[in-house]
Protein backbone atom coordinates (compact mmCIF):
# COMPACT_ATOMS: atom_id res chain seq x y z
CA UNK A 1 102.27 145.88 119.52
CA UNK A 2 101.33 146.77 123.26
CA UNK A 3 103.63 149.41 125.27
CA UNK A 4 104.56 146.93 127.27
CA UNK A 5 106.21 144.50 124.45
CA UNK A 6 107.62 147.95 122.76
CA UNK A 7 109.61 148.91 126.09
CA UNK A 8 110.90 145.59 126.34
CA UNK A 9 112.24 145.60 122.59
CA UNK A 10 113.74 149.04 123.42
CA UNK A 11 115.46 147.63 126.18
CA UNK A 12 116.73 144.32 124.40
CA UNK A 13 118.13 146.82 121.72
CA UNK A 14 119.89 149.08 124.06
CA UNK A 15 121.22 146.34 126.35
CA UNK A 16 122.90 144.54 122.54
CA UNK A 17 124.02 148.05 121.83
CA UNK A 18 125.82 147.47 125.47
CA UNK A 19 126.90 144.59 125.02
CA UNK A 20 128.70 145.38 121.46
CA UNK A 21 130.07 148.68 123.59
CA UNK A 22 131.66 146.61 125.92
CA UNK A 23 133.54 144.05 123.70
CA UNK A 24 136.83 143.57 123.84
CA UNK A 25 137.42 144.67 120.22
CA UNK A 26 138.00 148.35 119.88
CA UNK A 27 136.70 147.68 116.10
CA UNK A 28 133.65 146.51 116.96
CA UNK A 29 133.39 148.71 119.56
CA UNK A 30 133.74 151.64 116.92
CA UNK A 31 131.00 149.86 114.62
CA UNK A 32 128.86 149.70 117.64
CA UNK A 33 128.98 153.81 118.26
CA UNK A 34 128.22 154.05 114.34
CA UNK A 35 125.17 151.72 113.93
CA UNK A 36 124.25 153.45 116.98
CA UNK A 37 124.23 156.87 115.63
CA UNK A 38 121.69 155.30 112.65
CA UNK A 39 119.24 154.51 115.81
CA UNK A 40 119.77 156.74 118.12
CA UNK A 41 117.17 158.47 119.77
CA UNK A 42 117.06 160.35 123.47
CA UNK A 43 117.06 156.91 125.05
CA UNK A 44 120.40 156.19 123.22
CA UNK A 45 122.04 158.76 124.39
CA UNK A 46 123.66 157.30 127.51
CA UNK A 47 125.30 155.06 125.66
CA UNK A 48 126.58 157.62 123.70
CA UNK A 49 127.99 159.14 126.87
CA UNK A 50 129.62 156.08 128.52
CA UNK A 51 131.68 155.35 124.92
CA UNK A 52 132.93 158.78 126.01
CA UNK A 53 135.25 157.26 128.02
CA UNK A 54 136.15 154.23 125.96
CA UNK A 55 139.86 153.13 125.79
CA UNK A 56 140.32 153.54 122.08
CA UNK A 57 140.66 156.58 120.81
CA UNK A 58 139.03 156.08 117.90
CA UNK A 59 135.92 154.73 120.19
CA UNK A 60 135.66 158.07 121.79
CA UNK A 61 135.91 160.03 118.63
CA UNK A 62 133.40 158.68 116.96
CA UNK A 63 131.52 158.95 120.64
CA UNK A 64 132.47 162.84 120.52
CA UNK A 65 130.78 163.10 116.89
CA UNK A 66 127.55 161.47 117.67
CA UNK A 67 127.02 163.68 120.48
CA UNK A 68 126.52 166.62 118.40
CA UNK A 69 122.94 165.84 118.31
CA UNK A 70 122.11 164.86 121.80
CA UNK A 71 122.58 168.12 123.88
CA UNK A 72 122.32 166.87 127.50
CA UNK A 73 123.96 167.97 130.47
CA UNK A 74 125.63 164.53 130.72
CA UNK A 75 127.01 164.97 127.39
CA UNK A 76 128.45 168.70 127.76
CA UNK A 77 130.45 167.21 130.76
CA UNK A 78 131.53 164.51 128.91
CA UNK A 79 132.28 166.59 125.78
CA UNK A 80 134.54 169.20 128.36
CA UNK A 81 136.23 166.16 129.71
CA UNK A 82 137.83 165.39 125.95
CA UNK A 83 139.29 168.66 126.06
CA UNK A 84 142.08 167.27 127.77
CA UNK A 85 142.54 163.64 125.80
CA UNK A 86 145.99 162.37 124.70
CA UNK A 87 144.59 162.29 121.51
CA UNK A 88 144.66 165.58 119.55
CA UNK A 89 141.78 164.39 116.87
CA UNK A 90 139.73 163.56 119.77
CA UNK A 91 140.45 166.59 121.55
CA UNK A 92 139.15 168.77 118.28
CA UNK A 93 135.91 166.34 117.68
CA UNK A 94 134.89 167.38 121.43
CA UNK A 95 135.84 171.08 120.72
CA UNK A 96 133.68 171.02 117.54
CA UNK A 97 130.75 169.52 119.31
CA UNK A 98 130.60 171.75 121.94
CA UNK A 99 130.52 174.95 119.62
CA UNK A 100 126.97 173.30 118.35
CA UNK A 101 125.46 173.46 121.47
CA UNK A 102 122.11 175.74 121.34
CA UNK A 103 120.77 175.35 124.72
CA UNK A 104 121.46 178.16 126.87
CA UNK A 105 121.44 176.02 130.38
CA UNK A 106 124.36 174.40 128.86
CA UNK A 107 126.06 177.60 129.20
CA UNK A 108 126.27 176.95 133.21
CA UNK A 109 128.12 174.25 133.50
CA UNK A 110 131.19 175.25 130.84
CA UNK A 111 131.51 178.78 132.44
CA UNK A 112 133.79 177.19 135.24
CA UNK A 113 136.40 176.46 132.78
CA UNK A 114 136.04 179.45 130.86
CA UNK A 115 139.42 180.45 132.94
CA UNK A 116 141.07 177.26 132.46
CA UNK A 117 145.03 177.84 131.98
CA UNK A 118 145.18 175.42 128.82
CA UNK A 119 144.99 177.02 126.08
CA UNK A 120 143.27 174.90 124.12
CA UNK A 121 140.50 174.19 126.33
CA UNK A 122 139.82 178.12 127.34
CA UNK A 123 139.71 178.39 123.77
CA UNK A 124 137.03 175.35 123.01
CA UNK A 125 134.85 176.36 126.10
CA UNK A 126 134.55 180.30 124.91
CA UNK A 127 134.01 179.21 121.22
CA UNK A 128 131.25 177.18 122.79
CA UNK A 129 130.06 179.59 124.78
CA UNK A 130 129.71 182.34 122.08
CA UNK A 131 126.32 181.53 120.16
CA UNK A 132 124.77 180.75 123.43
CA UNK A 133 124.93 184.32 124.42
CA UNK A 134 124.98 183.99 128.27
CA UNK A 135 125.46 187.29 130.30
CA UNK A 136 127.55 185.72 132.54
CA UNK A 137 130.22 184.53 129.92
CA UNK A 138 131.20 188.67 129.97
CA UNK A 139 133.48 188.52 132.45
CA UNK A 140 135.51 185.68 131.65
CA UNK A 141 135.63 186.94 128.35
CA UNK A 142 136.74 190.13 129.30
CA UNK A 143 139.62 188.45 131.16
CA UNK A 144 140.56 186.41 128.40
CA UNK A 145 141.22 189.62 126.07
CA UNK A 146 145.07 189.66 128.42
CA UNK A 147 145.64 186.18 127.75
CA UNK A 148 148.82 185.64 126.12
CA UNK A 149 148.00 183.22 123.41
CA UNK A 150 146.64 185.10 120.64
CA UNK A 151 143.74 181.99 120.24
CA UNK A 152 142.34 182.91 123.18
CA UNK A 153 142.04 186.54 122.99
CA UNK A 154 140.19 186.00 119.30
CA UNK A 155 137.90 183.52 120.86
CA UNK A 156 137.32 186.00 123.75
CA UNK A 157 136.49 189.13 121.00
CA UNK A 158 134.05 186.79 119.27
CA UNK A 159 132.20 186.15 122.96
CA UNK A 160 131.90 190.24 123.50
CA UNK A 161 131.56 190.66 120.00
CA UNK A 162 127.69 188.26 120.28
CA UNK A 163 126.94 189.60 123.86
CA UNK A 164 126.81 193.30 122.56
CA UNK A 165 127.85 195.33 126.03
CA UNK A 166 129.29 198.27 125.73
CA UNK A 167 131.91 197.90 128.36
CA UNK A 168 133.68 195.72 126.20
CA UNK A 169 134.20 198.62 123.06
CA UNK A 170 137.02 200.03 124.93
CA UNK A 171 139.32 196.89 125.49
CA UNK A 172 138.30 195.59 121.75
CA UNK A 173 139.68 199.08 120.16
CA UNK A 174 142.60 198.61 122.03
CA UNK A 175 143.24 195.02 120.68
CA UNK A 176 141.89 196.32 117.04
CA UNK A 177 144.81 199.06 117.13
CA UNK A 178 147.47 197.51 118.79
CA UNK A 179 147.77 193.54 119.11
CA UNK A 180 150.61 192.13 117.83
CA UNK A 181 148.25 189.14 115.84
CA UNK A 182 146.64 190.12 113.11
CA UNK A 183 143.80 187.69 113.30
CA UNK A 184 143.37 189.33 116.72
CA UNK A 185 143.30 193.25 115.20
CA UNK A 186 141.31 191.21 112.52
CA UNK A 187 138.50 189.85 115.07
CA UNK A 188 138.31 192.78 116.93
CA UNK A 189 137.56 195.28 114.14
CA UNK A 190 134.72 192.76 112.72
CA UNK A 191 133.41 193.16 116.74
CA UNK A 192 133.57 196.83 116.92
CA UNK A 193 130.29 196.25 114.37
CA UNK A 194 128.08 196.51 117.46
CA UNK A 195 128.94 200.05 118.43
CA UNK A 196 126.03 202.27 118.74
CA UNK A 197 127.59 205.88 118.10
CA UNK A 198 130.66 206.82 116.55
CA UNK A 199 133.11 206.38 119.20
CA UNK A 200 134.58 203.42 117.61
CA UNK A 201 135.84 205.56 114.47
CA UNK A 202 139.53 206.48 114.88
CA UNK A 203 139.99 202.94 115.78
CA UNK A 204 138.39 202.05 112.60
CA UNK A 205 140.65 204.53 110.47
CA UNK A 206 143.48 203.10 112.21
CA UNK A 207 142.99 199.72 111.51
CA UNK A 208 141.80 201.07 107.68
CA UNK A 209 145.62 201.25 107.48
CA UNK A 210 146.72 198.37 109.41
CA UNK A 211 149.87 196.54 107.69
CA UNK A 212 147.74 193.23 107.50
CA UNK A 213 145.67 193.80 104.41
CA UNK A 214 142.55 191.61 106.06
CA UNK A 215 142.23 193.71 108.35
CA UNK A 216 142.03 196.73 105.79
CA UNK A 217 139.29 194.22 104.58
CA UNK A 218 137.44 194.12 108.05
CA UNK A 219 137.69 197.70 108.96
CA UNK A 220 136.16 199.07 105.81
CA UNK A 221 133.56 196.59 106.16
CA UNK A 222 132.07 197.33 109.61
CA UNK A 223 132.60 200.95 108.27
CA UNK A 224 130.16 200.24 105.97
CA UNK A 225 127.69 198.37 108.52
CA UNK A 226 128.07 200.80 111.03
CA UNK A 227 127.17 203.77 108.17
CA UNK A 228 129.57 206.12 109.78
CA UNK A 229 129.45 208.87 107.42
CA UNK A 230 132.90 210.47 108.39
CA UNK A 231 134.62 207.32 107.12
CA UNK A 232 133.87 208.44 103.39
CA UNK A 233 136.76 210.43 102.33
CA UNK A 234 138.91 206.90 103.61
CA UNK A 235 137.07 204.38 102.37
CA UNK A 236 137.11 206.51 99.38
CA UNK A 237 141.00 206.46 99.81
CA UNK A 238 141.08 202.89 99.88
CA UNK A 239 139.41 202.34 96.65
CA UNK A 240 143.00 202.31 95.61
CA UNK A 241 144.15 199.93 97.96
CA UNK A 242 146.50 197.19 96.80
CA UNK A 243 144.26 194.54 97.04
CA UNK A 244 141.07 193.93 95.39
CA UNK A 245 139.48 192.33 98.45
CA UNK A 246 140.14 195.45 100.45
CA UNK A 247 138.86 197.40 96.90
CA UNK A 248 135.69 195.58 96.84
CA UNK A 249 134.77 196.32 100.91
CA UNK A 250 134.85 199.69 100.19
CA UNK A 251 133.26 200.34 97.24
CA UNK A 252 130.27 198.15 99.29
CA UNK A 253 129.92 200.48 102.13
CA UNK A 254 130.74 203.79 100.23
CA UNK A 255 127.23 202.53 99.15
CA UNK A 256 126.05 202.02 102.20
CA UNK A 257 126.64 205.79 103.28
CA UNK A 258 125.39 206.94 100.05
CA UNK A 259 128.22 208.72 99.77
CA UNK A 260 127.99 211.68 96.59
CA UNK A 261 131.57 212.09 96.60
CA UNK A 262 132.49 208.18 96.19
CA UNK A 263 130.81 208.28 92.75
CA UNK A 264 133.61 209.17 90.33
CA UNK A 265 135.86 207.07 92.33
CA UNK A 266 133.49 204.13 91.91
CA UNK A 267 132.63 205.15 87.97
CA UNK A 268 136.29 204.27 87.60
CA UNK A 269 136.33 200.92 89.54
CA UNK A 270 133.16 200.57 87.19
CA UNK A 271 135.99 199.91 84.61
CA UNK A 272 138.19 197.62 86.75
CA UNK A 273 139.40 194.63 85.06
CA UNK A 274 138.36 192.31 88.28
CA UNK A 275 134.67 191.32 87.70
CA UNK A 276 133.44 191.23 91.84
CA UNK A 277 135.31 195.10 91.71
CA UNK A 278 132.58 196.23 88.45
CA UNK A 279 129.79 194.30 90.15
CA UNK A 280 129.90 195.69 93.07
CA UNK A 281 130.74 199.59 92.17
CA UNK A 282 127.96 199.24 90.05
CA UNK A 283 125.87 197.74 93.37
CA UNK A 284 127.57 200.78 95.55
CA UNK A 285 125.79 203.64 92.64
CA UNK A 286 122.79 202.45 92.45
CA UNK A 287 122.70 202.77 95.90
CA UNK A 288 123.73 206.20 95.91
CA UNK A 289 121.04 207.20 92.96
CA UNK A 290 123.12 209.94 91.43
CA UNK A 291 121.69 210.48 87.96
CA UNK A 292 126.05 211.59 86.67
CA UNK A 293 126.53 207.85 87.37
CA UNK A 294 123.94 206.83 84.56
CA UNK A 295 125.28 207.69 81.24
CA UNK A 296 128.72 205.01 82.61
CA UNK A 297 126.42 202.63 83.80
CA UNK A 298 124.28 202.36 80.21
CA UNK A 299 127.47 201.77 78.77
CA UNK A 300 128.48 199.00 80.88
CA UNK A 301 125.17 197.21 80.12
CA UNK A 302 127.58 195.55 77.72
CA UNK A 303 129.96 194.57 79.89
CA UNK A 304 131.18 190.94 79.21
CA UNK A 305 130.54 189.41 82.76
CA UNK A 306 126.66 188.28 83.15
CA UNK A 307 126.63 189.41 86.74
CA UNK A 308 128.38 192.68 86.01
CA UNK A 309 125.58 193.09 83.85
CA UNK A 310 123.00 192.57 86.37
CA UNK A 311 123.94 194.99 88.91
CA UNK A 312 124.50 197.74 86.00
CA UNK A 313 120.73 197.10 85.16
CA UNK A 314 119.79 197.13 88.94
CA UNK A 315 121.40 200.24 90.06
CA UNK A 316 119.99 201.98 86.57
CA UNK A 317 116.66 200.84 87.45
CA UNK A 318 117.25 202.38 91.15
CA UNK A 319 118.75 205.50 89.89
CA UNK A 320 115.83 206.65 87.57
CA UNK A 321 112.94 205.10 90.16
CA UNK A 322 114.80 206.89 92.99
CA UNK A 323 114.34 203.60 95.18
């Protein structure tokens, strides 16, 4: 087939695909925008865009789907303007396309509504911006940690927590201490995880003993990632926390600090009846390598639970190689 012929069958296929995009069914409108996506390829993609703006919702969702995989600036502008549709299904379909975006130009043209005052949109465009890491987003961010729907300021934590500047530790403590939402104190302990010193550690202990028990969960885990050795004696502490989840953090990050004095705390966890609270104690000592932990962890070799079993024969092994 010549490149001549070829171009014209591309452009007999794409003006059908307009034709079916224009009918005055909104049914076979939608069937259009889904044999499209079988087809599509960068030349498609304008189509793609104009269906943005169909009349039926439906149209437009399926339009807002699609898009995922046609990053363009035509289709980020499109994608912001859905933010704002009357239809709420539509509205999350842009949202969730717009957090898949990878390239970092796109991050240009949604930083002018990363102050919009709907909620909902501040909250799509700062999700969005978050993987793509842009310096300028810190601001706006920043900002958005005083806005007063608690949506926001957890989208605005998960921006600071990806960009990494240090200017933003302060505010985030505050908001991991002292926000009313949990899912906010929740966000913004995970975030503190990019600290570089131990500055962030009586925030941390605070939020060890928030009220919310996930953000027990949280705190002892950056804790753990952050290897701040001063947090033993509490993580040790919350060993004995109500719940298992928060249990199970700590024991993990006692081993990452290699803490000596978490091992006959974790030696009795070793005999919890929870299976993920054996296996990972059992993880947590091998870490350590204290040979007292040994003569407990032969004996669980027999434990009932496969994976139990697994991480007893690991953390032996590390133990007597010293590795």
């Amino acid at each position: 087939m010549s490149a001549v012929n070829h171009h014209y069958q591309e452009s007999h296929e794409i003006r059908q695909f307009r034709e079916r995009l224009r009918d005055a069914d909104s049914a076979v409108r939608r069937i259009a925008v889904l044999d499209l996506i079988d087809v599509a390829g960068d030349e498609h993609a304008s189509l793609l865009v104009e269906t943005l703006k169909d009349a039926a919702a439906d149209v437009r969702l399926e339009a807002a789907r699609a898009l995922e995989a046609f990053e363009s600036r035509a289709s980020v502008i499109g994608l912001i303007g859905l933010l704002t549709d009357d239809d709420s299904k539509v509205r999350e379909a842009a949202a969730h396309t717009l957090s898949e975006l990878k390239d970092p130009a796109s991050a240009a043209i949604l930083l002018p509504h990363a102050s919009d005052e709907r909620s909902f949109v501040r909250v799509a465009v700062l999700r969005a911006l978050r993987e793509l890491r842009a310096p300028e987003s810190l601001e706006p961010a920043l900002s958005a940690l005083m806005h007063a729907d608690a949506a926001v300021r957890r989208e605005a934590i998960s921006v600071l927590g990806y960009l990494k500047q240090i200017r933003a530790l302060a505010p985030i403590m505050q908001l991991a201490t002292s926000d009313p939402d949990p899912e906010v104190r929740r966000a913004a302990s995970g975030a503190l995880g990019f600290a570089i010193d131990d500055s962030v550690l009586p925030a941390l202990l605070t939020t060890l003993h928030d009220a919310a028990w996930q953000v027990r969960e949280e705190a002892a885990t950056t804790l753990g990632k952050l290897r701040l050795a001063a947090a033993a004696d509490e993580l040790i502490k919350a060993l004995e926390d109500p719940y298992w989840q928060v249990r199970l953090r700590a024991a993990r990050s006692l081993g990452r600090l290699r803490s000596t004095a978490a091992v006959i705390p974790l030696l009795q966890t070793l005999q919890h009846e929870i299976s993920n609270l054996r296996k990972e104690a059992a993880l947590s000592l091998g870490e350590i390598r204290h040979t007292a932990a040994l003569p407990s962890l032969l004996a669980a070799e027999q434990d009932p639970d496969p994976e139990v079993r697994k991480a007893v024969r690991l953390a032996i092994e590390q133990i007597r190689s010293g590795t």
